[in-house]
PDB file of N, CA and C in Angstrom:
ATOM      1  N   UNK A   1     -19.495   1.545  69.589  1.00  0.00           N
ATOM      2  CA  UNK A   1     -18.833   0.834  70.665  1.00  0.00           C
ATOM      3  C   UNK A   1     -17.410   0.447  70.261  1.00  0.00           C
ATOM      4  N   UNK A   2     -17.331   0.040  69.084  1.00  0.00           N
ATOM      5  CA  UNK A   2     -16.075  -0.776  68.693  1.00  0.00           C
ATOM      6  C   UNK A   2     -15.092   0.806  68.501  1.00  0.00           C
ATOM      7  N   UNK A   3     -15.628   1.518  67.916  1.00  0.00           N
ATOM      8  CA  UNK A   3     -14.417   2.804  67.677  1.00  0.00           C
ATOM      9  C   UNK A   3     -14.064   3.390  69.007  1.00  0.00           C
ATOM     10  N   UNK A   4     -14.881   3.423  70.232  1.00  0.00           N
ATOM     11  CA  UNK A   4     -15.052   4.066  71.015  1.00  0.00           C
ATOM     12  C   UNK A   4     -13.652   3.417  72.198  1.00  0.00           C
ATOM     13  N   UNK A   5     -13.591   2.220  71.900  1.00  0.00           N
ATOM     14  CA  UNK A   5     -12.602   0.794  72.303  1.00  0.00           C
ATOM     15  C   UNK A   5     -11.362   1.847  72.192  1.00  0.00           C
ATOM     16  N   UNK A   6     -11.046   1.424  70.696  1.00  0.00           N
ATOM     17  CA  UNK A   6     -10.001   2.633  70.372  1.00  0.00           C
ATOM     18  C   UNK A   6      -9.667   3.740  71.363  1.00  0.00           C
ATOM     19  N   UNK A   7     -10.501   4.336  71.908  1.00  0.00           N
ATOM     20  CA  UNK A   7      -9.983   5.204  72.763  1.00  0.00           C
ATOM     21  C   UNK A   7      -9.867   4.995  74.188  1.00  0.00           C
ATOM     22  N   UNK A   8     -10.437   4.069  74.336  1.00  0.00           N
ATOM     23  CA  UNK A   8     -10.556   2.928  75.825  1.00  0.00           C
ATOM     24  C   UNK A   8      -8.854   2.405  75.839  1.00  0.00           C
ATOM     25  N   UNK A   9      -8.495   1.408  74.991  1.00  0.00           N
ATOM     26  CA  UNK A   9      -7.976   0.076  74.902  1.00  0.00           C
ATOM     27  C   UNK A   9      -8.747  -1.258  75.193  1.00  0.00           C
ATOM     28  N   UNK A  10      -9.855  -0.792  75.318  1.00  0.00           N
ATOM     29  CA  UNK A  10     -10.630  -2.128  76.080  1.00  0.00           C
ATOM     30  C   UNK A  10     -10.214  -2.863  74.647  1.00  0.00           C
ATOM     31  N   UNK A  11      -9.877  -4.726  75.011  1.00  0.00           N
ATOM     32  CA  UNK A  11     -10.127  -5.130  74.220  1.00  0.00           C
ATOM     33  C   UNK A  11     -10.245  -7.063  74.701  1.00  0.00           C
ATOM     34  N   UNK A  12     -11.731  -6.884  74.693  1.00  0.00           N
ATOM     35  CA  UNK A  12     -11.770  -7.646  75.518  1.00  0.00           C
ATOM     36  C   UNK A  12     -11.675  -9.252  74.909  1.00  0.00           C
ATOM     37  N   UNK A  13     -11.382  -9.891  73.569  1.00  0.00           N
ATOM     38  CA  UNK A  13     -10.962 -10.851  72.674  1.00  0.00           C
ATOM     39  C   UNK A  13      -9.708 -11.250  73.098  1.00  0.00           C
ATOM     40  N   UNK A  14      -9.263 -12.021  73.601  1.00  0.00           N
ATOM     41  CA  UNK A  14      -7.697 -12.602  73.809  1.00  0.00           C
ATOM     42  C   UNK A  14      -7.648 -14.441  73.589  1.00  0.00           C
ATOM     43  N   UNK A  15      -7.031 -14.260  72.533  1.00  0.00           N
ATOM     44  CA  UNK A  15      -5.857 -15.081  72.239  1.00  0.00           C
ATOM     45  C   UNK A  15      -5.419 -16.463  72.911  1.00  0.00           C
ATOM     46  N   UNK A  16      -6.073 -17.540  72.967  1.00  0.00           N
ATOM     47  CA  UNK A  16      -5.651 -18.420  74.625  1.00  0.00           C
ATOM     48  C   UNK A  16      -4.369 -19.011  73.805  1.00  0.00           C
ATOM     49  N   UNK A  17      -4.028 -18.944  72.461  1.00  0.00           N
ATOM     50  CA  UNK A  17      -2.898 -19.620  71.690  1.00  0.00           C
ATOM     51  C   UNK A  17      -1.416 -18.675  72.218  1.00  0.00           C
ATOM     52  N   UNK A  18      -1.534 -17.134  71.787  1.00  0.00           N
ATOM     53  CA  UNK A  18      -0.372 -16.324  72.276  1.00  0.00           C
ATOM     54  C   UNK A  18      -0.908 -14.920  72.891  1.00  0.00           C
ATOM     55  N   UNK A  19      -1.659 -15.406  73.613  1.00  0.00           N
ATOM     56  CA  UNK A  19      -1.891 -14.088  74.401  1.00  0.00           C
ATOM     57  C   UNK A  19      -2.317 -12.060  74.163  1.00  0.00           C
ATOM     58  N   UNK A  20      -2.245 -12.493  72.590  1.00  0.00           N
ATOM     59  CA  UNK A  20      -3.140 -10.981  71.738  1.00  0.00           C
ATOM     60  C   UNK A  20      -4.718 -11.040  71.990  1.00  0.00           C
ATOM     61  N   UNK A  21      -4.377  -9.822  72.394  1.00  0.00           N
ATOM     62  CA  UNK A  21      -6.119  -8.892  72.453  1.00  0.00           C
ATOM     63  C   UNK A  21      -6.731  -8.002  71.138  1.00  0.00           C
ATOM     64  N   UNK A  22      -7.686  -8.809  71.303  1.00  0.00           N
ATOM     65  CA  UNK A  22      -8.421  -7.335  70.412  1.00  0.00           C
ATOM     66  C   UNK A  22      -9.773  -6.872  70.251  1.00  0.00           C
ATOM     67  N   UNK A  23     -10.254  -5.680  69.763  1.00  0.00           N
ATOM     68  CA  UNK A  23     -11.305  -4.573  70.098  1.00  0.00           C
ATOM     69  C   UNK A  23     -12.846  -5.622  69.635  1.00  0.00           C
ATOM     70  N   UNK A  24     -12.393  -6.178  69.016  1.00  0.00           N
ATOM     71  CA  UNK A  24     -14.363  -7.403  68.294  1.00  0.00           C
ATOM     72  C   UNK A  24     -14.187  -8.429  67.898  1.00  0.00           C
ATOM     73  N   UNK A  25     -14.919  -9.300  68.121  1.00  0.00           N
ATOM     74  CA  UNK A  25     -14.831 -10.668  68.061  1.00  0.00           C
ATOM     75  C   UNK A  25     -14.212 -11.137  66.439  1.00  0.00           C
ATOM     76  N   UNK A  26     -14.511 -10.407  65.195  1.00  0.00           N
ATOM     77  CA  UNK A  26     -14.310 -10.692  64.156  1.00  0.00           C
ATOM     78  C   UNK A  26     -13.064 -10.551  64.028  1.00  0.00           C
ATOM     79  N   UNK A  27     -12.317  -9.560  64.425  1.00  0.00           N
ATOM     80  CA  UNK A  27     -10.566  -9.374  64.645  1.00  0.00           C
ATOM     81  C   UNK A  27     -10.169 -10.816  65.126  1.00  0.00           C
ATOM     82  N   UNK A  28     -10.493 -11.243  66.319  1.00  0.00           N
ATOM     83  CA  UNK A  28      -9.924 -12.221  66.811  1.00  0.00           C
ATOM     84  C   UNK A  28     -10.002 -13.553  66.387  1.00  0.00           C
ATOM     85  N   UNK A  29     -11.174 -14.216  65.041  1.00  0.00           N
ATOM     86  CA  UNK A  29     -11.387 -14.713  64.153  1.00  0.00           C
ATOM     87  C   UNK A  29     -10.238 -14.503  63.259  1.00  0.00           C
ATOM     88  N   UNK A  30     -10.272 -13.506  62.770  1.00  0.00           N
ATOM     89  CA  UNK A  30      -9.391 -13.547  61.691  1.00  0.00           C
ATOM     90  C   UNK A  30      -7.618 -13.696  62.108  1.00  0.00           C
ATOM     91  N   UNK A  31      -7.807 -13.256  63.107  1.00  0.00           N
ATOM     92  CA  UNK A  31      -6.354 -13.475  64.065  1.00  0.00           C
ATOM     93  C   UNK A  31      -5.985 -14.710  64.238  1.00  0.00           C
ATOM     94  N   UNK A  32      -7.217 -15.456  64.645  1.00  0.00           N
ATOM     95  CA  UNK A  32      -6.804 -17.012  65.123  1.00  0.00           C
ATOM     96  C   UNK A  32      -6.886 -18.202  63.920  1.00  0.00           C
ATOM     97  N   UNK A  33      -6.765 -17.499  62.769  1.00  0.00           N
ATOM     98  CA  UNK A  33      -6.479 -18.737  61.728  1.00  0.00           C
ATOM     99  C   UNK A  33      -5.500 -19.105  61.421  1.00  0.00           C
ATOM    100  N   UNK A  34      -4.699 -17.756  61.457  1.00  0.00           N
ATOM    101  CA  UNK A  34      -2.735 -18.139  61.465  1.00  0.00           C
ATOM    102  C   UNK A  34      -2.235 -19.410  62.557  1.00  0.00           C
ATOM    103  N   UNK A  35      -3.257 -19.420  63.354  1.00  0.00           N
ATOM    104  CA  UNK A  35      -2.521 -20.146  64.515  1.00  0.00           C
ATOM    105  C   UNK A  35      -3.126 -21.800  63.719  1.00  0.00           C
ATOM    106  N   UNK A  36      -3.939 -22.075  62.996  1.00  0.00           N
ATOM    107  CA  UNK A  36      -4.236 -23.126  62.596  1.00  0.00           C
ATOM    108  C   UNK A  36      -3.760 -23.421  61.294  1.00  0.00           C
ATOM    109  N   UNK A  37      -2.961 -22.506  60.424  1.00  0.00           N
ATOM    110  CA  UNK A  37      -2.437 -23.030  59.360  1.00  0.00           C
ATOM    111  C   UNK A  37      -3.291 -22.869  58.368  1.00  0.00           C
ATOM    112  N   UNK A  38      -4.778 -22.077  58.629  1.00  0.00           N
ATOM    113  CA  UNK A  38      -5.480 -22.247  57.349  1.00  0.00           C
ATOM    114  C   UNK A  38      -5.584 -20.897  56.566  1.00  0.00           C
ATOM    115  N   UNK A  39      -5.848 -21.532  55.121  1.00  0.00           N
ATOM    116  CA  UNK A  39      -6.124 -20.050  54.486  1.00  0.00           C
ATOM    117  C   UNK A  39      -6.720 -19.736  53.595  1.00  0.00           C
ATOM    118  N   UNK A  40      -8.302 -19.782  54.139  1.00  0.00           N
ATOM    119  CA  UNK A  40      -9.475 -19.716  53.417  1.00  0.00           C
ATOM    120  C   UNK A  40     -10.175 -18.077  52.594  1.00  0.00           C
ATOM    121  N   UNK A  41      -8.652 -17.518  52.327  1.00  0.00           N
ATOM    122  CA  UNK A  41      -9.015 -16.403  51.585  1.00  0.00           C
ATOM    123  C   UNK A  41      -8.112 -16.296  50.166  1.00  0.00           C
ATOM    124  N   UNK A  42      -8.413 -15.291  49.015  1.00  0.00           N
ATOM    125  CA  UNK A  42      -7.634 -14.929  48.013  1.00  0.00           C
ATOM    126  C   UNK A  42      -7.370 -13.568  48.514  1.00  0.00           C
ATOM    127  N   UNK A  43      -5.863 -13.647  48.206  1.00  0.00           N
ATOM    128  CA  UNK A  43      -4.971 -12.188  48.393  1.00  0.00           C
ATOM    129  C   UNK A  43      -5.414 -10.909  47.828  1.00  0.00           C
ATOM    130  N   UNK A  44      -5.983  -9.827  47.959  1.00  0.00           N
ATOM    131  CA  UNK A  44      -6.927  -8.487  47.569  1.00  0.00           C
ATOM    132  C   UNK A  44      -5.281  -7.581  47.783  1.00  0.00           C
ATOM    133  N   UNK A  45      -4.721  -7.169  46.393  1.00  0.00           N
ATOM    134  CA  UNK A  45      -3.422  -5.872  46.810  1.00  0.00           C
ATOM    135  C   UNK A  45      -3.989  -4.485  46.563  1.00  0.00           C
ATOM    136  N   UNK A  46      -3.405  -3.812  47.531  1.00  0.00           N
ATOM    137  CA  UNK A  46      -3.804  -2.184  47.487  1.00  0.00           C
ATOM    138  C   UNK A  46      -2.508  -1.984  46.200  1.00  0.00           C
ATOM    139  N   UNK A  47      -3.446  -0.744  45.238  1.00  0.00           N
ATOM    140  CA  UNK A  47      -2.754  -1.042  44.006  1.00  0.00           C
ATOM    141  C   UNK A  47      -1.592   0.340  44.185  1.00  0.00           C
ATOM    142  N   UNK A  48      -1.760   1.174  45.593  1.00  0.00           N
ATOM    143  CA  UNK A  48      -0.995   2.392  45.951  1.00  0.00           C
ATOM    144  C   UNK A  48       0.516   1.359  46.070  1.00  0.00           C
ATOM    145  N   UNK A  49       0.163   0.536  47.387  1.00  0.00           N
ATOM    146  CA  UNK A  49       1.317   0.270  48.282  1.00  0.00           C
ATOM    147  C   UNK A  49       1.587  -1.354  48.008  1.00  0.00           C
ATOM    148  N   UNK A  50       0.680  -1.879  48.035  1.00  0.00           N
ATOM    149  CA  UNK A  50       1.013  -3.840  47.673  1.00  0.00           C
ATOM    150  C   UNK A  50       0.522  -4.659  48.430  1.00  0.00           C
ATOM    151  N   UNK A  51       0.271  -3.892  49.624  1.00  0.00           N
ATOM    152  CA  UNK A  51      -0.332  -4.488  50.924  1.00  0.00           C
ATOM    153  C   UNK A  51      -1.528  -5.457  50.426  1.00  0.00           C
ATOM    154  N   UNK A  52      -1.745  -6.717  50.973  1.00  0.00           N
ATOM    155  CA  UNK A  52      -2.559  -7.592  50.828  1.00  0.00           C
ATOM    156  C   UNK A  52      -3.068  -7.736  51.669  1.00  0.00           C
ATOM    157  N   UNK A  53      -4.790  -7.949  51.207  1.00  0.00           N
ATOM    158  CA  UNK A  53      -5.651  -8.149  52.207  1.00  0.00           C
ATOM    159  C   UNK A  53      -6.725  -9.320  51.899  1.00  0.00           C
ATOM    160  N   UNK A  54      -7.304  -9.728  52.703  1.00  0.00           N
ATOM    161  CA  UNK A  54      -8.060 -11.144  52.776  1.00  0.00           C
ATOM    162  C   UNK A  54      -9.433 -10.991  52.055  1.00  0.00           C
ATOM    163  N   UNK A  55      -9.916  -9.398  52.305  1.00  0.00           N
ATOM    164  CA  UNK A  55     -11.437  -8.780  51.744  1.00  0.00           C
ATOM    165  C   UNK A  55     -11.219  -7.749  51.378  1.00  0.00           C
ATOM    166  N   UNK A  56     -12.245  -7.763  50.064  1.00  0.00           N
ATOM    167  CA  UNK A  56     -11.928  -6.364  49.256  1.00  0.00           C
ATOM    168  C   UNK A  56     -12.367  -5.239  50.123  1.00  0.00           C
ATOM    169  N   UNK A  57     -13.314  -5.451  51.169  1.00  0.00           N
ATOM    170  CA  UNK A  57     -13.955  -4.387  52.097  1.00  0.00           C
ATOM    171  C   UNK A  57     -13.033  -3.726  52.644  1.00  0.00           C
ATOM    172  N   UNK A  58     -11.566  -4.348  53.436  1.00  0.00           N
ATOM    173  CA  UNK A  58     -10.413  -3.952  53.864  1.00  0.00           C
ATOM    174  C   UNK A  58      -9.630  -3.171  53.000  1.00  0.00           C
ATOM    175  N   UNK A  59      -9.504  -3.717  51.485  1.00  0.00           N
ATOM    176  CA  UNK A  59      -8.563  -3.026  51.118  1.00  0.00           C
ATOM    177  C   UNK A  59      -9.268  -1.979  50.594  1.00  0.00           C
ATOM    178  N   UNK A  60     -10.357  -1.929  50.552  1.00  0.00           N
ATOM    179  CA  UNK A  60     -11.496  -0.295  49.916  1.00  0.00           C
ATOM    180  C   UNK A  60     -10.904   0.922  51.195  1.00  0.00           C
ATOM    181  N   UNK A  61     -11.470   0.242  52.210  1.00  0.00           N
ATOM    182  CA  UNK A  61     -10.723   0.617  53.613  1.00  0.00           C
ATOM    183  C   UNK A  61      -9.534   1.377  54.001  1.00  0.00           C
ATOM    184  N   UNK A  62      -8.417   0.406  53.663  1.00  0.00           N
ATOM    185  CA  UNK A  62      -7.064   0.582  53.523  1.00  0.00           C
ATOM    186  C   UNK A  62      -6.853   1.882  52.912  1.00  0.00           C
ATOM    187  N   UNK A  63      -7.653   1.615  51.610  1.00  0.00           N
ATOM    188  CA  UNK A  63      -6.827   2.847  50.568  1.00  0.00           C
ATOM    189  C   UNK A  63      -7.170   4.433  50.621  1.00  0.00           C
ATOM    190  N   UNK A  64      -8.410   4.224  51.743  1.00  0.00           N
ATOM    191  CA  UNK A  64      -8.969   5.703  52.055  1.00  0.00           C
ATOM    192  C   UNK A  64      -7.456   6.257  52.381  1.00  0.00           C
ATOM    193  N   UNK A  65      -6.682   5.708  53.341  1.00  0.00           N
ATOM    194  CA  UNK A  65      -5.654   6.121  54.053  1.00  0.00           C
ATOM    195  C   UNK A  65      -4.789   6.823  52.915  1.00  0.00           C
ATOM    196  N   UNK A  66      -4.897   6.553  52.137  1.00  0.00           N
ATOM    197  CA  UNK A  66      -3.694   6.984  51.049  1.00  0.00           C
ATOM    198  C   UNK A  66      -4.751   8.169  50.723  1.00  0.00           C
ATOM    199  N   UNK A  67      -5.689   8.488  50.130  1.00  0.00           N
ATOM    200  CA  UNK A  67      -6.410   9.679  49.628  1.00  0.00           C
ATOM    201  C   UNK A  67      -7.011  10.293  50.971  1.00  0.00           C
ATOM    202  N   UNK A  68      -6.422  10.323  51.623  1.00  0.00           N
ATOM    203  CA  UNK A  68      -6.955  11.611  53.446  1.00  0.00           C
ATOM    204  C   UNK A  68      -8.618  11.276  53.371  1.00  0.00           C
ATOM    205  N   UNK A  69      -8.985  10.328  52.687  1.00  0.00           N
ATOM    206  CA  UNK A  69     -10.702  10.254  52.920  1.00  0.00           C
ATOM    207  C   UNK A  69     -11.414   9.651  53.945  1.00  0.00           C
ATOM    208  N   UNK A  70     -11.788  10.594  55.045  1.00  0.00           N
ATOM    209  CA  UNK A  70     -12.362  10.105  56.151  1.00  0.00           C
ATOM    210  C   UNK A  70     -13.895  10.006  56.439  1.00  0.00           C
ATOM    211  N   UNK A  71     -14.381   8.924  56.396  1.00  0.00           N
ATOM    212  CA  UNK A  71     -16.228   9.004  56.128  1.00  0.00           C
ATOM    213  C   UNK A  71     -16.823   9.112  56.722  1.00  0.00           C
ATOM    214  N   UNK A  72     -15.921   9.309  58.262  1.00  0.00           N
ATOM    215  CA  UNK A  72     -16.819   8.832  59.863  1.00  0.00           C
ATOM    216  C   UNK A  72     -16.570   9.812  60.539  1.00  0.00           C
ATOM    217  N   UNK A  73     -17.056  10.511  61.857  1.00  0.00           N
ATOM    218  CA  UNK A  73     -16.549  11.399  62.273  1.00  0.00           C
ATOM    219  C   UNK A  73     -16.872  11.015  63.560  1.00  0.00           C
ATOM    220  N   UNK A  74     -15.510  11.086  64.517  1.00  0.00           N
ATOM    221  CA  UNK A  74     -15.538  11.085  65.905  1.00  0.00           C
ATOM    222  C   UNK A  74     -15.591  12.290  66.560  1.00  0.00           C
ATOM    223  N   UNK A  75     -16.079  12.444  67.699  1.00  0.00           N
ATOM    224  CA  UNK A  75     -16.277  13.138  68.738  1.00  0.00           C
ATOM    225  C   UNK A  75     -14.669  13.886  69.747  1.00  0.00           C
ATOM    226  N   UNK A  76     -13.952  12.699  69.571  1.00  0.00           N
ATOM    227  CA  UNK A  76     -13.122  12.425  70.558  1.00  0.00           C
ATOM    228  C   UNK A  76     -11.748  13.013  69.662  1.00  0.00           C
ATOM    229  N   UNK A  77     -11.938  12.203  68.221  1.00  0.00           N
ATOM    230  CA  UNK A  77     -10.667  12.441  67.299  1.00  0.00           C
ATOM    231  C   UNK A  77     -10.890  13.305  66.371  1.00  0.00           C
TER     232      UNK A  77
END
């Protein structure tokens, strides 16, 4: 459902602070803490690029992008 969004735009999570949408409720969690000032994570850097991330799951994630490793396969893409 959630990848499938992606090809929708549906995104039905919005923002009542500044008006951003997004594809699952957990996005919009993690979206809406900036708006409260808090920051209940340690910084995770991709050791390619520097990019910091909140969970190591993301930056495992992230770094496929750098080695073309794709684990999932869409229909559509």
């Amino acid at each position: 459902v959630l990848h499938h969004r992606s090809h929708t735009g549906e995104k039905p999570f919005v923002c009542n602070e500044c008006g951003k949408a997004f594809r699952d409720r957990p996005g919009f969690i993690r979206h809406y803490i900036i708006h409260t000032g808090e920051k209940p994570y340690e910084c995770i850097e991709c050791i390619e690029c520097g990019k910091a991330f909140n969970r190591r799951s993301y930056r495992t994630w992230h770094q496929q992008r750098h080695t073309g490793c794709k684990p999932f396969e869409c229909n559509e893409c």
